[in-house]
C-alpha atoms as a PDB file:
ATOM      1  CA  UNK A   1       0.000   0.000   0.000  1.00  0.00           C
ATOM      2  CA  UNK A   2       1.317   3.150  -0.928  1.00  0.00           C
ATOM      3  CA  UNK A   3       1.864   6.565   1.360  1.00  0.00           C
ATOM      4  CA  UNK A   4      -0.889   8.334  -0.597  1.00  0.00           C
ATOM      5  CA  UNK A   5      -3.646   5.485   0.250  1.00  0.00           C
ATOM      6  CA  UNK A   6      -2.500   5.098   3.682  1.00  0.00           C
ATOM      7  CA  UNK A   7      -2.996   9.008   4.323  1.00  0.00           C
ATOM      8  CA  UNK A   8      -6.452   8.467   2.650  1.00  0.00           C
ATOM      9  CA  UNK A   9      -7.337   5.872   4.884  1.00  0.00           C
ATOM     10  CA  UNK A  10      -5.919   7.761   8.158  1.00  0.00           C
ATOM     11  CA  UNK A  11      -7.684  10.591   6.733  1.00  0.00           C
ATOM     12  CA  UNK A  12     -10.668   8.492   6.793  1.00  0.00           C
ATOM     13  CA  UNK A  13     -10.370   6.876   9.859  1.00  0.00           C
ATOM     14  CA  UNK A  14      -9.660  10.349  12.204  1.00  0.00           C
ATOM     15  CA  UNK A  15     -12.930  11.667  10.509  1.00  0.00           C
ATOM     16  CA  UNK A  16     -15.139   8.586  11.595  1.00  0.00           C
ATOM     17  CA  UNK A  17     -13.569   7.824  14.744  1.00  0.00           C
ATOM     18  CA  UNK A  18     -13.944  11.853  16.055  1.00  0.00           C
ATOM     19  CA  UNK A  19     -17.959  11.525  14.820  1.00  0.00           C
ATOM     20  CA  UNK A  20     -18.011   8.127  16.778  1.00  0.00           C
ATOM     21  CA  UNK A  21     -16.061   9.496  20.149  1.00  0.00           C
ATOM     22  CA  UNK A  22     -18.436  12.581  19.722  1.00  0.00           C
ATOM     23  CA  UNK A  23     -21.399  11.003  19.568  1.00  0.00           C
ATOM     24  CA  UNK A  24     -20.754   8.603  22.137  1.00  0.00           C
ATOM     25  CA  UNK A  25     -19.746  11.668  24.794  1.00  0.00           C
ATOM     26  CA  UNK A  26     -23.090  13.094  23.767  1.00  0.00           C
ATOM     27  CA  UNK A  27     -25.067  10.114  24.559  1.00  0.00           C
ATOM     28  CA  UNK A  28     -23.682   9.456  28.009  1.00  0.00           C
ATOM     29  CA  UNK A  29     -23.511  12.877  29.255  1.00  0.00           C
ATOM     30  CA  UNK A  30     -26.995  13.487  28.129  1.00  0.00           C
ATOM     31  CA  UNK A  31     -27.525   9.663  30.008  1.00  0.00           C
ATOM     32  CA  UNK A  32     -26.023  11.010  33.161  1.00  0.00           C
ATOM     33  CA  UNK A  33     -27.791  14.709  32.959  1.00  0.00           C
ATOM     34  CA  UNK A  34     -31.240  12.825  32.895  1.00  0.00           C
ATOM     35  CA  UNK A  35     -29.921  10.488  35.607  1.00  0.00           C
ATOM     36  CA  UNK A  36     -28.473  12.815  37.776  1.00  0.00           C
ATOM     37  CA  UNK A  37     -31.621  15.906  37.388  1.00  0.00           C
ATOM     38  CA  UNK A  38     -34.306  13.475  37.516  1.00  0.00           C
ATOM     39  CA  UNK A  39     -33.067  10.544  39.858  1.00  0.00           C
ATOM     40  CA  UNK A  40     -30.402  12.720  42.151  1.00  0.00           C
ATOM     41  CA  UNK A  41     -32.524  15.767  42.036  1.00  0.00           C
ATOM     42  CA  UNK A  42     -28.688  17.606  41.179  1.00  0.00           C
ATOM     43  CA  UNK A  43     -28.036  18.566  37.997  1.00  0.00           C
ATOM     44  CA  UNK A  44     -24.599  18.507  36.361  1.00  0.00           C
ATOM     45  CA  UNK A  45     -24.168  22.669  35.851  1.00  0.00           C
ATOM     46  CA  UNK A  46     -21.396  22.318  32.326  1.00  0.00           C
ATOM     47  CA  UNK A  47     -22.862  19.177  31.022  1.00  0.00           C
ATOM     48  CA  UNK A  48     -25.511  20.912  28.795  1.00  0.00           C
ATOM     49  CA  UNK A  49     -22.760  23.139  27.815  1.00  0.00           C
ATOM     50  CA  UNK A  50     -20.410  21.105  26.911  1.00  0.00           C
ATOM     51  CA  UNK A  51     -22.990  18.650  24.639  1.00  0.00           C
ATOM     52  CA  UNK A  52     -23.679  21.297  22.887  1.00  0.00           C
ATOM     53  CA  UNK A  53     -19.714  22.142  21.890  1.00  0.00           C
ATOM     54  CA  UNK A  54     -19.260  18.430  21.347  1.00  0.00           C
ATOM     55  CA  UNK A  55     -22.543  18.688  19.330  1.00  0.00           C
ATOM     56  CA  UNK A  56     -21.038  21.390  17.182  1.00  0.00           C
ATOM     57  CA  UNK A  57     -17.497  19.648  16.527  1.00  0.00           C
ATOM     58  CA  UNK A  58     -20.051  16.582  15.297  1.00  0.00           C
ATOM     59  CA  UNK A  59     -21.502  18.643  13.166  1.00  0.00           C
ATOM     60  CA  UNK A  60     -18.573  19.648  11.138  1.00  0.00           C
ATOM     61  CA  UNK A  61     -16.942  16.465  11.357  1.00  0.00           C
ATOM     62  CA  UNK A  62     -20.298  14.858  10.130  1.00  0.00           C
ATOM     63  CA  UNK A  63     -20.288  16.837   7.415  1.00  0.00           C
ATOM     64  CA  UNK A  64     -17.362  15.898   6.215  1.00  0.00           C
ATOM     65  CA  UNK A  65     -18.295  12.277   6.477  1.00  0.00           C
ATOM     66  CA  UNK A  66     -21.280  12.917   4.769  1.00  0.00           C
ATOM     67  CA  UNK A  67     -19.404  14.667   1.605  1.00  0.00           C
ATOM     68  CA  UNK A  68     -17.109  11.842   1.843  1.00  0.00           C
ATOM     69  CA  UNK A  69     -19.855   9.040   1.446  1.00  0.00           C
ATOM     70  CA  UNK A  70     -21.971  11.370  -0.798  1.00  0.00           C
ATOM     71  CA  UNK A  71     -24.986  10.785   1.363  1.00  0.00           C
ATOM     72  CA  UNK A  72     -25.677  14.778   1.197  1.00  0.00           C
ATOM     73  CA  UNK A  73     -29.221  15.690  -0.712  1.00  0.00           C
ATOM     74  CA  UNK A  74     -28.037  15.997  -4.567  1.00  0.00           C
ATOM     75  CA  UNK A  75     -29.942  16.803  -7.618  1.00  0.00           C
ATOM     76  CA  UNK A  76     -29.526  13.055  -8.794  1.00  0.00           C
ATOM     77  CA  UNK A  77     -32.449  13.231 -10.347  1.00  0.00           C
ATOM     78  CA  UNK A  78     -31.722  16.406 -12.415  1.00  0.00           C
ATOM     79  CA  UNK A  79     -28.176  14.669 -13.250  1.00  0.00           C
ATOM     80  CA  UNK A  80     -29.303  11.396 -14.719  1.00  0.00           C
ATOM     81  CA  UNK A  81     -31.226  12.807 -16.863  1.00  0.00           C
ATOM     82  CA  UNK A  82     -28.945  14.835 -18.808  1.00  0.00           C
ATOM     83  CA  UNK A  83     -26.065  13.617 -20.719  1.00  0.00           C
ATOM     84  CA  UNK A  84     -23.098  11.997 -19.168  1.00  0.00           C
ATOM     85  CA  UNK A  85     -20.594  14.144 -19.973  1.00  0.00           C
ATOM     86  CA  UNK A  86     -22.655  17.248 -19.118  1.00  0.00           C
ATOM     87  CA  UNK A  87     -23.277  15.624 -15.485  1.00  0.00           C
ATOM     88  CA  UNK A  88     -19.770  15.430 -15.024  1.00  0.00           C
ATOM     89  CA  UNK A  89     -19.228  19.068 -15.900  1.00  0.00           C
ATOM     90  CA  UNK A  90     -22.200  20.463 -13.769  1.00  0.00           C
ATOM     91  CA  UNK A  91     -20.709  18.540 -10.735  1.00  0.00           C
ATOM     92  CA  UNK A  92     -17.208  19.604 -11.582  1.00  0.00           C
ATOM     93  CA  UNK A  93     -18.539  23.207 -11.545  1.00  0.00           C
ATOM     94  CA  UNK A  94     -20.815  22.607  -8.158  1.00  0.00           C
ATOM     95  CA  UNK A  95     -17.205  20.574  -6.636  1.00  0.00           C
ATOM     96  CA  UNK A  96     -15.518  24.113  -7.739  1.00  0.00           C
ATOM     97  CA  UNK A  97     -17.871  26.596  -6.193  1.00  0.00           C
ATOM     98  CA  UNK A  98     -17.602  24.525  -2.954  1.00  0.00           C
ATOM     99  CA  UNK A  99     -13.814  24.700  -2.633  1.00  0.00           C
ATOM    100  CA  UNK A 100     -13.836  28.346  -3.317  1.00  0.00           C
ATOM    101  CA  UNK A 101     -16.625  28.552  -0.663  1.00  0.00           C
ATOM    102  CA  UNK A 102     -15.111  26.325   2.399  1.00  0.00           C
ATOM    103  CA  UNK A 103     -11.634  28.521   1.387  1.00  0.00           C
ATOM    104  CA  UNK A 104     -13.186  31.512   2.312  1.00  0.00           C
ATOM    105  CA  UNK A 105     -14.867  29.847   5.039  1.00  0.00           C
ATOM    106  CA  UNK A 106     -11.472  28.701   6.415  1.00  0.00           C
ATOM    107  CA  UNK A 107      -9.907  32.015   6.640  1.00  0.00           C
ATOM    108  CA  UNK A 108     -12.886  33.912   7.990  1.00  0.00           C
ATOM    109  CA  UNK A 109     -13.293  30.879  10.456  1.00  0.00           C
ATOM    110  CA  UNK A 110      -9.564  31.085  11.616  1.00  0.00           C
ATOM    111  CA  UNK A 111     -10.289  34.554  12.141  1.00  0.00           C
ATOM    112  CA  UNK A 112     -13.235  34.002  14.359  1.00  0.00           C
ATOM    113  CA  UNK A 113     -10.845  31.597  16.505  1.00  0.00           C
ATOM    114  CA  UNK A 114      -8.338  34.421  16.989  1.00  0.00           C
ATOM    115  CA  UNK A 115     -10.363  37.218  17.999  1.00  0.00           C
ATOM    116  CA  UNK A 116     -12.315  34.930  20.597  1.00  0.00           C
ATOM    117  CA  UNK A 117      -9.273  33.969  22.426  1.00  0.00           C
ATOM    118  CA  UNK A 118     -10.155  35.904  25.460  1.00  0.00           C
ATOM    119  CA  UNK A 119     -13.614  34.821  25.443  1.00  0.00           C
ATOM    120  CA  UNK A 120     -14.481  32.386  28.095  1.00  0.00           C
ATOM    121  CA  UNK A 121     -17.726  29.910  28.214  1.00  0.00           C
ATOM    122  CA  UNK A 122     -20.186  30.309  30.498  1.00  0.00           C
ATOM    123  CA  UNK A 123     -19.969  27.039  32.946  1.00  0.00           C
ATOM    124  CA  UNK A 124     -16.682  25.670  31.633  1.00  0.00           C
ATOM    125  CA  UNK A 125     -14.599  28.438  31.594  1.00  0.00           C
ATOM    126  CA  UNK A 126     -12.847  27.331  28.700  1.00  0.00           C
ATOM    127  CA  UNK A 127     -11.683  29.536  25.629  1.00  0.00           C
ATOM    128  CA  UNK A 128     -13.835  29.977  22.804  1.00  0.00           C
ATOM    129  CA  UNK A 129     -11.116  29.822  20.221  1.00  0.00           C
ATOM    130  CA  UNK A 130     -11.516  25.637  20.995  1.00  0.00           C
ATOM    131  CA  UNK A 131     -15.388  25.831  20.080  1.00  0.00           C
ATOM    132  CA  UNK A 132     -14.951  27.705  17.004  1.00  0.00           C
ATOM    133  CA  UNK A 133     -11.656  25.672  16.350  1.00  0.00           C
ATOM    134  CA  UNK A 134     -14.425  23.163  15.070  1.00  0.00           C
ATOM    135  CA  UNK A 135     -15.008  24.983  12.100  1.00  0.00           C
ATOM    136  CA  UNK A 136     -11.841  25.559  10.401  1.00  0.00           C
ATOM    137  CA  UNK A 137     -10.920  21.646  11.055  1.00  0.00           C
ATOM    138  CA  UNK A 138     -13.859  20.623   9.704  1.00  0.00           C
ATOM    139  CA  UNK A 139     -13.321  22.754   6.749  1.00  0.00           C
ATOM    140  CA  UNK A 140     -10.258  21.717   6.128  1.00  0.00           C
ATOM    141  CA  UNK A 141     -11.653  18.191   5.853  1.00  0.00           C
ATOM    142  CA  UNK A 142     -14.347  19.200   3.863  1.00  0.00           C
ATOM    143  CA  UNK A 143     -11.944  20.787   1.271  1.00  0.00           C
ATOM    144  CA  UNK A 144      -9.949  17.286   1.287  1.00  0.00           C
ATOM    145  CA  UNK A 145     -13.035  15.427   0.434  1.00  0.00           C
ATOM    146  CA  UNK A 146     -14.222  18.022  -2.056  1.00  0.00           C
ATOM    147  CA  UNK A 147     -11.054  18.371  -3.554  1.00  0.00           C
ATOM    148  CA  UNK A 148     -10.680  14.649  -3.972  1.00  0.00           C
ATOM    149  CA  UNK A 149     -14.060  14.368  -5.706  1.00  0.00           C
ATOM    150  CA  UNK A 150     -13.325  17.233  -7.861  1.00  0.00           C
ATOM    151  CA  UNK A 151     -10.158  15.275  -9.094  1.00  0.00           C
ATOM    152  CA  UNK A 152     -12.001  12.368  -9.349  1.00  0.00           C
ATOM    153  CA  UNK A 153     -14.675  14.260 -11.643  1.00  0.00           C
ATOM    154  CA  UNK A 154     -12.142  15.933 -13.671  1.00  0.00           C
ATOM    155  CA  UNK A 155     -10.071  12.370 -14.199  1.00  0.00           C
ATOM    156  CA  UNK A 156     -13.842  11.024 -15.350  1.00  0.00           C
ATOM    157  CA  UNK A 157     -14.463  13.773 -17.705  1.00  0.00           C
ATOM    158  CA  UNK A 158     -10.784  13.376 -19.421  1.00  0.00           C
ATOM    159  CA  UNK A 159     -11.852   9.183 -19.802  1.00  0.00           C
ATOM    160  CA  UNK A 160     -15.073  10.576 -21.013  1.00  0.00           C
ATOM    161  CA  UNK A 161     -13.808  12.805 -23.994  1.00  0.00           C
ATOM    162  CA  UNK A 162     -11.111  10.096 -24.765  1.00  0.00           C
ATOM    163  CA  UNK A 163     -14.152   7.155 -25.328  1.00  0.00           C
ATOM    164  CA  UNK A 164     -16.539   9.911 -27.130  1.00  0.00           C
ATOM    165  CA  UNK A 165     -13.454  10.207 -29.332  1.00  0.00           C
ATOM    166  CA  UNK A 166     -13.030   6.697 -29.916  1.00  0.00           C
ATOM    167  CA  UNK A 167     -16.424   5.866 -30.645  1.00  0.00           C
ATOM    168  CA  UNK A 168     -16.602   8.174 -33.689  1.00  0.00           C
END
């Protein structure tokens, strides 16, 4: 196995694993916030607080398991029933707007982190700059997957004109 498919795979694996830990964290603190309000008649003060940080990490992290499955709504539909080739082009052209999107969205994010630095959270007292942390690390994912199915698209549109070309 080469370095580039093990990365993949690590890549892969760090994504799934963080939406797995997260969700897990989120279903036993929620567990013990019932448990604890409603049997113990105390209520954990920073678990709501920090379920809804974890929550938000998910989120971004979800998303770019989502992108990387292709499990996100689509206009399939729409795409099928046009032409191959012109499929390909429409999705290499949605694939584009995307990574010009989430880079913008990276940069703006990063900024967010550094100006909240001083900011602390409510209950936790923890820095802010770790919540919105979430979103330029899930971006950055996001552009991976993106990026790799914009390749992907490009390499299919290339294969594409070579067969149209052969079957004149």
């Amino acid at each position: 196995m080469n370095w580039v498919v093990r990365f993949e795979n690590i890549i892969d694996l760090v994504t799934e694993y963080i939406c797995i830990i997260a969700f897990g964290i989120i279903v036993i603190l929620g567990a013990m916030q019932v448990f604890f309000r409603y049997v113990v008649g105390y209520s954990i003060f920073w678990a709501e607080e920090v379920i809804r940080y974890i929550f938000i990490w998910l989120v971004w992290f979800g998303i770019a398991v989502g992108i990387k499955t292709k499990i996100h709504a689509s206009m399939d539909l729409i795409l099928r029933s046009m032409g191959k080739r012109i499929s390909i082009i429409i999705q290499i052209i949605y694939n584009l707007i995307i990574l010009i999107f989430t880079v913008y969205l990276i940069f703006s994010s990063g900024w967010l982190v550094l100006i909240t630095r001083g900011s602390l959270t409510p209950s936790t007292q923890i820095s802010f700059s770790w919540v919105y942390l979430s979103l330029p690390i899930g971006l950055i994912f996001i552009f991976y997957y993106v990026a790799k199915d914009f390749s992907f698209m490009v390499k299919k549109l290339k294969l594409e004109k070579t067969e149209s070309k052969h079957r004149r």
